[in-house]
N, C-alpha and C. Protein backbone atom coordinates (compact mmCIF):
# COMPACT_ATOMS: atom_id res chain seq x y z
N UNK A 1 34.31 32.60 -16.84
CA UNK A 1 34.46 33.67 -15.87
C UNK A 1 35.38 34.74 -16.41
N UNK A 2 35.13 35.60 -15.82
CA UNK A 2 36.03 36.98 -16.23
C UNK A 2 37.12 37.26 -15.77
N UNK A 3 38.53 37.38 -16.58
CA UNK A 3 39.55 37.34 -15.70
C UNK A 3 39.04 38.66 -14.24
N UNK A 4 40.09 37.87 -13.61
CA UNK A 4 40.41 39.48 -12.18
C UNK A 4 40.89 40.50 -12.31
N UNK A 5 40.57 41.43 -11.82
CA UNK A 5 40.90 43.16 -12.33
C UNK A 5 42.22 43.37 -11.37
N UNK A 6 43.54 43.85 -11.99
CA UNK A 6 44.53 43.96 -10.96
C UNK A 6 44.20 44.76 -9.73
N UNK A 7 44.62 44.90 -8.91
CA UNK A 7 44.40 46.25 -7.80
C UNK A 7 45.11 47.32 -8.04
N UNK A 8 44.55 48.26 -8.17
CA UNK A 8 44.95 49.84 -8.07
C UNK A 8 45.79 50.26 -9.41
N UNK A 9 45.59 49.16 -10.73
CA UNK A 9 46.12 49.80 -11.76
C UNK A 9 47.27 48.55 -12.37
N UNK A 10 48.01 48.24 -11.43
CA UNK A 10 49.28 46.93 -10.96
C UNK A 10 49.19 45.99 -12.31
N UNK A 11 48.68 45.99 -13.18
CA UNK A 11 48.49 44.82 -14.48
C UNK A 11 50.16 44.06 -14.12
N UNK A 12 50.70 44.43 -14.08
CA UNK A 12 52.13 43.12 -14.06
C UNK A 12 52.55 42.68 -12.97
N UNK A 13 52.35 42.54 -11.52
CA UNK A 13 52.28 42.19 -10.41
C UNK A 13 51.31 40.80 -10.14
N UNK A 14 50.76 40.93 -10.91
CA UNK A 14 49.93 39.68 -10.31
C UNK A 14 48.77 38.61 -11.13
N UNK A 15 49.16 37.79 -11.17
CA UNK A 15 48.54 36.50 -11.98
C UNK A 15 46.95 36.50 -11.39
N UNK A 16 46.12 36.37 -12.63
CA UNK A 16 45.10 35.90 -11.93
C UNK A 16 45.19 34.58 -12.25
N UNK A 17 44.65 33.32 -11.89
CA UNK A 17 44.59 32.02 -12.27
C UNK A 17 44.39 31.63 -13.45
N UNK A 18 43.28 32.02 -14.05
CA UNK A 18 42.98 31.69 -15.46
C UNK A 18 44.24 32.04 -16.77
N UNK A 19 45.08 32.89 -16.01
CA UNK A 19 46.45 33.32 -17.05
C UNK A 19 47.42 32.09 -16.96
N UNK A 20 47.79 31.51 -15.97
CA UNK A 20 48.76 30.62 -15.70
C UNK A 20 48.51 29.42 -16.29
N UNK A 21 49.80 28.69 -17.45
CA UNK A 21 49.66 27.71 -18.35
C UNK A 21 50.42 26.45 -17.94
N UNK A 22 51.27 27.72 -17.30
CA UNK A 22 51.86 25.65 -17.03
C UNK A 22 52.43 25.90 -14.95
N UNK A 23 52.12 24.61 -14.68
CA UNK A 23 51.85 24.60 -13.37
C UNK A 23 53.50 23.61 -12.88
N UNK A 24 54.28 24.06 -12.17
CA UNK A 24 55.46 23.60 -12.05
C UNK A 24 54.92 22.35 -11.15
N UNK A 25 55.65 21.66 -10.96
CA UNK A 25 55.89 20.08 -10.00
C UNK A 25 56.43 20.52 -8.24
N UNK A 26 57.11 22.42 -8.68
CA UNK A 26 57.62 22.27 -7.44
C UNK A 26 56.71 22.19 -6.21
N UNK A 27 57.00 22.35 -4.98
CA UNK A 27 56.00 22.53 -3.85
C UNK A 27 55.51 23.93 -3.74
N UNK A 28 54.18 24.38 -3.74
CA UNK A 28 53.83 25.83 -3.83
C UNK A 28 53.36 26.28 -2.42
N UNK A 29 53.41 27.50 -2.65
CA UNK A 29 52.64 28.32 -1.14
C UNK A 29 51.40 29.12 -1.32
N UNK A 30 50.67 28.87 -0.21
CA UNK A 30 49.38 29.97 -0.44
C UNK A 30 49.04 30.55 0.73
N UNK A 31 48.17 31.67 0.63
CA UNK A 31 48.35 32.51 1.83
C UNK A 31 46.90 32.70 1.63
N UNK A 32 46.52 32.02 2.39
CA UNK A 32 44.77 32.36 2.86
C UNK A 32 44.16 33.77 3.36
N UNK A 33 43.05 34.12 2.87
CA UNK A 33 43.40 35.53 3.17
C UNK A 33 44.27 36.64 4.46
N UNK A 34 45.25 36.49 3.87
CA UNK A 34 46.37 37.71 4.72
C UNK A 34 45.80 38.85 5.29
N UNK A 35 46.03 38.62 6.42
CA UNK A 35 46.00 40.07 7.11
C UNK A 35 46.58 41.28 7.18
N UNK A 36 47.94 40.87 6.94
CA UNK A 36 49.42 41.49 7.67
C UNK A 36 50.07 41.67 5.97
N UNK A 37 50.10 43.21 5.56
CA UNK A 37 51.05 43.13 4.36
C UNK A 37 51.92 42.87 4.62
N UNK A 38 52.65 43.21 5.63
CA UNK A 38 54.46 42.85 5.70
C UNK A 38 54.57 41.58 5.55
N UNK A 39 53.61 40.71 6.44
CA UNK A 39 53.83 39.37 6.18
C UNK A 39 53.54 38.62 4.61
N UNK A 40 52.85 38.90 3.75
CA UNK A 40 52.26 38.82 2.80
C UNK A 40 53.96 39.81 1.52
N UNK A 41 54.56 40.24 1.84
CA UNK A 41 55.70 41.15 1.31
C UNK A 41 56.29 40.04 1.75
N UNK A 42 57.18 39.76 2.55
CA UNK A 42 58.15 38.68 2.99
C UNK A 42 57.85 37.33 2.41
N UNK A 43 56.77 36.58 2.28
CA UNK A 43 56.24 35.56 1.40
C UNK A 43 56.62 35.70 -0.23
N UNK A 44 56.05 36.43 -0.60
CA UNK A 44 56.60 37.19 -1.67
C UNK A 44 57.95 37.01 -2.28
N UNK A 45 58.68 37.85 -1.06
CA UNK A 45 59.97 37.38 -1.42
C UNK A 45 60.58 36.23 -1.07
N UNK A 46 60.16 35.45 0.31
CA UNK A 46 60.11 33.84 0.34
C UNK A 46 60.17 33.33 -1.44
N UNK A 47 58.59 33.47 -1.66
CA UNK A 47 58.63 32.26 -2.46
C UNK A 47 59.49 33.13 -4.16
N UNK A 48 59.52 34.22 -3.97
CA UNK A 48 60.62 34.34 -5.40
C UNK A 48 62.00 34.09 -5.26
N UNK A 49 62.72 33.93 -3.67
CA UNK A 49 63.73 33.48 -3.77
C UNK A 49 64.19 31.82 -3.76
N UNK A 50 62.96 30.86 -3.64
CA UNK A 50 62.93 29.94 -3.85
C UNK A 50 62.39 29.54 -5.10
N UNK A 51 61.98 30.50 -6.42
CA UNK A 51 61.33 29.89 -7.21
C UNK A 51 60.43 28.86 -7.08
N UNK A 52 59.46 29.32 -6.46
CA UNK A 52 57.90 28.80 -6.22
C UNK A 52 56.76 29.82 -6.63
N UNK A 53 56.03 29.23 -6.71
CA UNK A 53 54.62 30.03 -7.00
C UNK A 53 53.90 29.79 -5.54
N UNK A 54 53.21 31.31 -5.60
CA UNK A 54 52.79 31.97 -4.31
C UNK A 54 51.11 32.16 -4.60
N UNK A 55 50.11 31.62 -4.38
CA UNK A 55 48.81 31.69 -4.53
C UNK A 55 48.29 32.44 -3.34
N UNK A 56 47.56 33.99 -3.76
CA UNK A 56 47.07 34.23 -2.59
C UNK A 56 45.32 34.46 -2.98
N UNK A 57 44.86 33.55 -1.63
CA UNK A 57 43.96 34.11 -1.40
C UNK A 57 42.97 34.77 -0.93
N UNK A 58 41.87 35.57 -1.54
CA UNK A 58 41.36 36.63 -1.39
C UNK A 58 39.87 36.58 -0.60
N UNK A 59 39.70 37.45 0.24
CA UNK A 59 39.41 38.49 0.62
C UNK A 59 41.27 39.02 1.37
N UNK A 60 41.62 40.12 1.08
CA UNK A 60 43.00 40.28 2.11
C UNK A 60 42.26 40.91 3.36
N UNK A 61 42.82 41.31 4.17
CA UNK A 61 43.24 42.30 5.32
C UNK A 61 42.71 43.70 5.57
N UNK A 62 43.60 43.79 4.46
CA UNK A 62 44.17 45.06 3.28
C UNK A 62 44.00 45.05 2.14
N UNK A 63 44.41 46.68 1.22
CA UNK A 63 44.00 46.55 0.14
C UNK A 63 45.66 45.95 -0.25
N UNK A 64 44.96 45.63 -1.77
CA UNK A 64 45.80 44.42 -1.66
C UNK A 64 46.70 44.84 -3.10
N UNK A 65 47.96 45.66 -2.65
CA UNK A 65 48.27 46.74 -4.12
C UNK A 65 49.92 46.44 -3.84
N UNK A 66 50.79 46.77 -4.73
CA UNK A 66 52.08 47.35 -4.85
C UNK A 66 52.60 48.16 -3.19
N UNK A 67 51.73 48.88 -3.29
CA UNK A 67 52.15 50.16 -2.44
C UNK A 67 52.12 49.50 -1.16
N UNK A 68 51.40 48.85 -0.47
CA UNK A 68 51.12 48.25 0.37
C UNK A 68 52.13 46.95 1.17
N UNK A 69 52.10 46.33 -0.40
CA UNK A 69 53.48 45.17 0.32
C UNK A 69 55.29 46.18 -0.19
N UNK A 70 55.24 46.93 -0.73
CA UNK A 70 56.47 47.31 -1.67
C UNK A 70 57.67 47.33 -0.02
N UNK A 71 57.52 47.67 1.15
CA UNK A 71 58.15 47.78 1.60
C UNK A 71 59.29 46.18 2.11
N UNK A 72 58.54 45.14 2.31
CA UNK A 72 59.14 43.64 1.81
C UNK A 72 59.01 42.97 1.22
N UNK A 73 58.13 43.52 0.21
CA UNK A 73 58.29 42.63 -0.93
C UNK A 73 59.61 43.50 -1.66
N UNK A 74 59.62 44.33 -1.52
CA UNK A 74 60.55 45.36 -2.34
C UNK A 74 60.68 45.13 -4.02
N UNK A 75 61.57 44.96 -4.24
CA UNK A 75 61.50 44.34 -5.99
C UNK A 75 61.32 43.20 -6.75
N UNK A 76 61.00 42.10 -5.11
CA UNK A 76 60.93 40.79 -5.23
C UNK A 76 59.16 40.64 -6.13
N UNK A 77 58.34 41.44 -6.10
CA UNK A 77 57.04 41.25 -6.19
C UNK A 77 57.28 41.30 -7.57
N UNK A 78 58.63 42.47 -8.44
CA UNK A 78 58.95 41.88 -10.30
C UNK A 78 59.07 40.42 -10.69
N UNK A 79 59.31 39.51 -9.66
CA UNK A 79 60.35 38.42 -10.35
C UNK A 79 59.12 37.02 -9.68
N UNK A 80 58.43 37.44 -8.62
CA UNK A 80 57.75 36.22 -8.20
C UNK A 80 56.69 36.07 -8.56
N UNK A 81 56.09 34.47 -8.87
CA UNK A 81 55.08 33.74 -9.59
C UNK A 81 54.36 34.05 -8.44
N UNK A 82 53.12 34.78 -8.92
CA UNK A 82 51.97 34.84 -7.87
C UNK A 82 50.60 34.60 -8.99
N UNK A 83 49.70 34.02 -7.76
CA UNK A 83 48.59 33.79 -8.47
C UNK A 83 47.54 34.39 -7.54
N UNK A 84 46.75 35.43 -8.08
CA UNK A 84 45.62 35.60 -7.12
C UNK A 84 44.10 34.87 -7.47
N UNK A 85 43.46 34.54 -6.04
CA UNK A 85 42.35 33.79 -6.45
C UNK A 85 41.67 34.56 -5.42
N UNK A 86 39.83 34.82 -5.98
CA UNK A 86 39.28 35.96 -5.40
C UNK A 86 38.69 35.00 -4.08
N UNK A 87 38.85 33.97 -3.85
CA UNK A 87 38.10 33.63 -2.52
C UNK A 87 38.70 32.06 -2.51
N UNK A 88 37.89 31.58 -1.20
CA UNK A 88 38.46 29.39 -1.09
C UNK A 88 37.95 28.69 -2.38
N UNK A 89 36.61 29.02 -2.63
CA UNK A 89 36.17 27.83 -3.77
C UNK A 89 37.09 28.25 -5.37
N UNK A 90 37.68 29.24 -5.41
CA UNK A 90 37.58 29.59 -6.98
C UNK A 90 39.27 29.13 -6.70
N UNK A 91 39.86 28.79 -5.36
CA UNK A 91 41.32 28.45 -5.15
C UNK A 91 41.11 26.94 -5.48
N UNK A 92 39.82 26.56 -4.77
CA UNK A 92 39.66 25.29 -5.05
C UNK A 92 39.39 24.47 -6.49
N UNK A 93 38.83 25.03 -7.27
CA UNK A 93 38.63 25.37 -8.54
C UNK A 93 39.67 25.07 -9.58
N UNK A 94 40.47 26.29 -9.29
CA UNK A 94 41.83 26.01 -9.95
C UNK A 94 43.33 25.65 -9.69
N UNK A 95 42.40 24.87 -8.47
CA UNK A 95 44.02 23.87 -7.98
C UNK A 95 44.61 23.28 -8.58
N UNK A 96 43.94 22.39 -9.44
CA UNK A 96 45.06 21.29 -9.88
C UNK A 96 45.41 20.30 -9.30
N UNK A 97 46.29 19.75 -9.78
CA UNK A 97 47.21 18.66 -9.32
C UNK A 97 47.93 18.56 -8.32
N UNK A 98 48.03 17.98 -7.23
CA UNK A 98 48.75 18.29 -6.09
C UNK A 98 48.16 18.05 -4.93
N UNK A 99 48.68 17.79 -3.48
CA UNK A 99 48.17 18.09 -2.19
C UNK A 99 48.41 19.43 -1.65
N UNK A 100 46.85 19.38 -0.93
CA UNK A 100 46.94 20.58 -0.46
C UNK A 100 47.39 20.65 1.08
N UNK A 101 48.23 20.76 1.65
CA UNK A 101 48.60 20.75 2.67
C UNK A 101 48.65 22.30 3.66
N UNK A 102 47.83 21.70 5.08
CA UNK A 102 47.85 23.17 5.92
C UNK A 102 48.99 23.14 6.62
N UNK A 103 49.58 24.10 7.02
CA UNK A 103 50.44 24.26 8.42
C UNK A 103 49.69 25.18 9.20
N UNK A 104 49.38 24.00 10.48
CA UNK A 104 48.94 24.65 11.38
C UNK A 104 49.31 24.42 12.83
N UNK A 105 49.00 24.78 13.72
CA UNK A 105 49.52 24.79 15.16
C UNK A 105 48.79 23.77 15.58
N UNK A 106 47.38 22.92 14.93
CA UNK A 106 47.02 22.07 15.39
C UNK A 106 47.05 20.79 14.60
N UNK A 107 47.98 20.71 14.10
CA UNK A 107 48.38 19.44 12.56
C UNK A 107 48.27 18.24 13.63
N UNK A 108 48.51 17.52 12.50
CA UNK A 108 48.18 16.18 12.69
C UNK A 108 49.71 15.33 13.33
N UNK A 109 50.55 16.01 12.23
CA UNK A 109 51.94 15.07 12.28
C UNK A 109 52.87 16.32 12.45
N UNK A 110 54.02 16.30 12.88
CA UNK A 110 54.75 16.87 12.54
C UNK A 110 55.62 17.41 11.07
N UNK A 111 56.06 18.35 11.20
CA UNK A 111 56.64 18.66 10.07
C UNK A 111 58.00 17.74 9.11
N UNK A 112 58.66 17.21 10.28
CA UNK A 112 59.80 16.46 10.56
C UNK A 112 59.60 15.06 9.97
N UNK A 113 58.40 14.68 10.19
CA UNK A 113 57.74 13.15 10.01
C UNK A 113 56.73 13.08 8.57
N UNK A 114 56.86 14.50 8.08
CA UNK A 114 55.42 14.45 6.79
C UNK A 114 56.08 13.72 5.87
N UNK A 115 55.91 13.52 4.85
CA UNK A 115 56.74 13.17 3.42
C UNK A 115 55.88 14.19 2.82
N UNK A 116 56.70 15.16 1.80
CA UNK A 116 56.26 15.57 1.05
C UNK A 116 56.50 14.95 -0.45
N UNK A 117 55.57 15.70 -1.61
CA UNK A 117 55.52 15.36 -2.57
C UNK A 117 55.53 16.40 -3.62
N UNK A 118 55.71 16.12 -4.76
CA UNK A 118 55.98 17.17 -5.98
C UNK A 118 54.92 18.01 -6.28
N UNK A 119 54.47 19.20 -6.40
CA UNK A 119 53.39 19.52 -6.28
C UNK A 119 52.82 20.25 -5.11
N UNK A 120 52.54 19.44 -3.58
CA UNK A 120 52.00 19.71 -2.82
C UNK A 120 52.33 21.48 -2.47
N UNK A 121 50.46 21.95 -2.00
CA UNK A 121 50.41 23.24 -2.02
C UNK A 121 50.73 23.54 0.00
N UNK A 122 51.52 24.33 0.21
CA UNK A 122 51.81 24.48 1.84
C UNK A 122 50.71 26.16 1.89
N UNK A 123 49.30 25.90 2.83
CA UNK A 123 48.99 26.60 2.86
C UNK A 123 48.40 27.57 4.51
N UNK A 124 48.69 28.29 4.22
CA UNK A 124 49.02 29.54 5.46
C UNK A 124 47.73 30.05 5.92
N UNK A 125 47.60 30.16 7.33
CA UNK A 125 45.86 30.78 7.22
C UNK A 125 46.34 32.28 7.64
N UNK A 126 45.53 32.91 7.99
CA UNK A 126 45.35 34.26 8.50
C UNK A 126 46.46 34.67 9.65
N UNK A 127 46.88 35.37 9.99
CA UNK A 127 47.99 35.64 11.29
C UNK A 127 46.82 35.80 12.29
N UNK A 128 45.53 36.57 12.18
CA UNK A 128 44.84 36.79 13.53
C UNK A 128 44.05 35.78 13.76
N UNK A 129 43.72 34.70 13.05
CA UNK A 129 42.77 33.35 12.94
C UNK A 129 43.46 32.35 12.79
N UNK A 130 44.19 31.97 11.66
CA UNK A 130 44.82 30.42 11.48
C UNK A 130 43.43 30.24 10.06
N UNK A 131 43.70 29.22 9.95
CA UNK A 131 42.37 28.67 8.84
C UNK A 131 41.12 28.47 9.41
N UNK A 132 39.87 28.82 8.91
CA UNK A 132 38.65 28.42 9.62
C UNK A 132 38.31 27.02 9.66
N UNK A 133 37.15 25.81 9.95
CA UNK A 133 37.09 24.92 9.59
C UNK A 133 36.99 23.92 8.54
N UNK A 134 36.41 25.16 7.31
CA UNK A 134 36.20 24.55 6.16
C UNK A 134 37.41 24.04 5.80
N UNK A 135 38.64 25.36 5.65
CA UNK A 135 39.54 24.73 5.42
C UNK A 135 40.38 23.58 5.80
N UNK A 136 40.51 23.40 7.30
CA UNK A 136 41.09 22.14 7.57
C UNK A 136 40.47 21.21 7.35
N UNK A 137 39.26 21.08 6.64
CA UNK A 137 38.23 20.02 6.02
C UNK A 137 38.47 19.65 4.39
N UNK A 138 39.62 20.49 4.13
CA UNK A 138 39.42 20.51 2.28
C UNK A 138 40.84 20.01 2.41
N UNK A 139 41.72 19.48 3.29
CA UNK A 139 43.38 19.58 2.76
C UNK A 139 43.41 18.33 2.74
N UNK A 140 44.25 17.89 2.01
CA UNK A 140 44.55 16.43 2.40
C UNK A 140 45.43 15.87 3.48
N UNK A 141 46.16 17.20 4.45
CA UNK A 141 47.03 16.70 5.72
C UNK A 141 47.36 18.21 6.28
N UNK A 142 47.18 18.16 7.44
CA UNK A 142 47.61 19.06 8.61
C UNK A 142 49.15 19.34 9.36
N UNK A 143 50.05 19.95 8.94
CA UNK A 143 51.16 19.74 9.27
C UNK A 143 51.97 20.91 10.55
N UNK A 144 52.16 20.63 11.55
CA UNK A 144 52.68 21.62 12.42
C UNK A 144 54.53 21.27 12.22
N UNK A 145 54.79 22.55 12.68
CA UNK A 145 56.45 22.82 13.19
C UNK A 145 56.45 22.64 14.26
N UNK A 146 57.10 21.48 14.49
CA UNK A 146 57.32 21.36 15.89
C UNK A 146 58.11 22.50 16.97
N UNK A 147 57.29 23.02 17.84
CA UNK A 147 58.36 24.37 18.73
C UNK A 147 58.33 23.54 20.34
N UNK A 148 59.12 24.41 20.79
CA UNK A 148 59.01 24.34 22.25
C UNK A 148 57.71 24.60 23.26
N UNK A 149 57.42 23.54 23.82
CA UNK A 149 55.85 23.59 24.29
C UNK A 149 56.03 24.66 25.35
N UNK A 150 56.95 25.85 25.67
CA UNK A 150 56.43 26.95 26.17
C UNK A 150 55.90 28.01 25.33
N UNK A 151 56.08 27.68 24.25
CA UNK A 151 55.59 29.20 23.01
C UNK A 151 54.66 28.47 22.36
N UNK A 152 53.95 29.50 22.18
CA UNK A 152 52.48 28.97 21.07
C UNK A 152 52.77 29.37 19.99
N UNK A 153 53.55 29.82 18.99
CA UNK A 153 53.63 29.75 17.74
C UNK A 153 54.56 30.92 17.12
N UNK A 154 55.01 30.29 15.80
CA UNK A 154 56.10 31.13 14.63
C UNK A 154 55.85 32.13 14.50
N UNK A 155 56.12 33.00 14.11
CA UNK A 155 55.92 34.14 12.65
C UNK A 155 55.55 33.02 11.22
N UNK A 156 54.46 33.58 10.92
CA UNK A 156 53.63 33.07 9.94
C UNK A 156 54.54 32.40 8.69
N UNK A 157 55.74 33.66 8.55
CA UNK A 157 56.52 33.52 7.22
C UNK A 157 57.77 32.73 7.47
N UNK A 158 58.02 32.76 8.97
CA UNK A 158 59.21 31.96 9.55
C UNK A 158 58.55 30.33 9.48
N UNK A 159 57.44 30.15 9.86
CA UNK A 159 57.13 28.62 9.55
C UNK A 159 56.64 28.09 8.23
N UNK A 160 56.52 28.95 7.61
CA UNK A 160 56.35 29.15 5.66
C UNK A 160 57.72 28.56 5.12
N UNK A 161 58.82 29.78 5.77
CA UNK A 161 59.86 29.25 5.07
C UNK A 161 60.56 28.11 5.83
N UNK A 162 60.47 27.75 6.67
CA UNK A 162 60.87 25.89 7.52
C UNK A 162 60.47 25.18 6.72
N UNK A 163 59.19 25.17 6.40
CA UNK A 163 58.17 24.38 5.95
C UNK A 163 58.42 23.94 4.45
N UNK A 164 58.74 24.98 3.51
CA UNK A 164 59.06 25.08 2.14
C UNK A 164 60.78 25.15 2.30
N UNK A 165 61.37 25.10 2.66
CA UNK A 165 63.03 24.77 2.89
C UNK A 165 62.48 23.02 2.73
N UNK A 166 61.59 22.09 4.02
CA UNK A 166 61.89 21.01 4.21
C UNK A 166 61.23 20.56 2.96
N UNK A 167 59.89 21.02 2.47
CA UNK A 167 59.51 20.59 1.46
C UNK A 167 60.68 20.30 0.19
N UNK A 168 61.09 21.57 -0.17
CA UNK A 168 62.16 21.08 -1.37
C UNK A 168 63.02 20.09 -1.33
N UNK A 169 63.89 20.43 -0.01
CA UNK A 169 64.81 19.15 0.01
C UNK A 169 63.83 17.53 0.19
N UNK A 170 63.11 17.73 0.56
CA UNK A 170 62.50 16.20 0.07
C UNK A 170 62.20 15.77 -1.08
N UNK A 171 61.71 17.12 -1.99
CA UNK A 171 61.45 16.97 -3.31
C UNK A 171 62.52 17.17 -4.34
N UNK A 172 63.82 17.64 -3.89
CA UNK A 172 64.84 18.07 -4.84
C UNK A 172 64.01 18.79 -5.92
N UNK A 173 63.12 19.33 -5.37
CA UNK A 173 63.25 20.87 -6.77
C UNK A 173 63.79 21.37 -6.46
């Protein structure tokens, strides 16, 4: 296959998969196609201030450029491991090693009760959808944040970063 063409010019912003050689142990994040740049900017800088790799995938929202997230991703988008993958199967493709784990509002277990593991991918669906079915059919576990049963749900990047906070400390990366 042919590597991926950056967006809008961007060659150093963004990994396509087939570039990336070595795949860390830590716990990674992925962002199923994003709707919301800001949210998709804040991830960003989520996972570069945790030193994680950030897999997003594609179709976005939006176009999917510098200009677009620069306002939270800000300078974090220089320093963070991102990988873009143009759709689910070609994510699926070049997964690798690891569980793929969803957070979703309709998980299985709690977040509190999962065990995580070295590797495992924490992956994010859409802000206006959640994941469709395929996906909660491809993960190997469904994981919700437990909230207060009067609110229906986080900020996408606020239960990203719960989620990948609890992950590490289980994993000491």
């Amino acid at each position: 296959r042919a590597p991926l063409k950056p967006p809008c010019g961007q060659a150093l912003w963004c990994k396509d998969a087939h570039t990336v050689v070595h795949r860390s142990m830590k716990p990674e994040l992925a962002a199923f196609q994003p709707d919301i740049p800001q949210n998709l900017g804040a991830m960003i800088r989520l996972s570069a201030c945790f030193d994680t790799r950030l897999h997003i995938i594609e179709p976005c929202g939006f176009p999917l450029s510098l200009k677009a997230l620069r306002r939270t991703a800000m300078d974090y988008a220089d320093v963070a491991q991102m990988v873009r993958h143009p759709g689910w199967g070609a994510f699926l493709a070049d997964h690798g090693p690891g569980r793929r784990i969803l957070l979703t509002t309709a998980g299985d277990v709690d977040l509190w009760d999962f065990a995580f593991a070295a590797g495992d991918v924490l992956i994010l669906g859409r802000e206006s959808a959640g994941a469709p079915d395929f996906v909660h059919h491809a993960v190997e576990a469904r994981v919700r944040v437990p909230i207060a049963t009067a609110t229906r749900s986080l900020n996408l990047v606020t239960a990203a970063a719960i989620a990948l906070a609890e992950a590490l400390r289980q994993t000491r990366a």
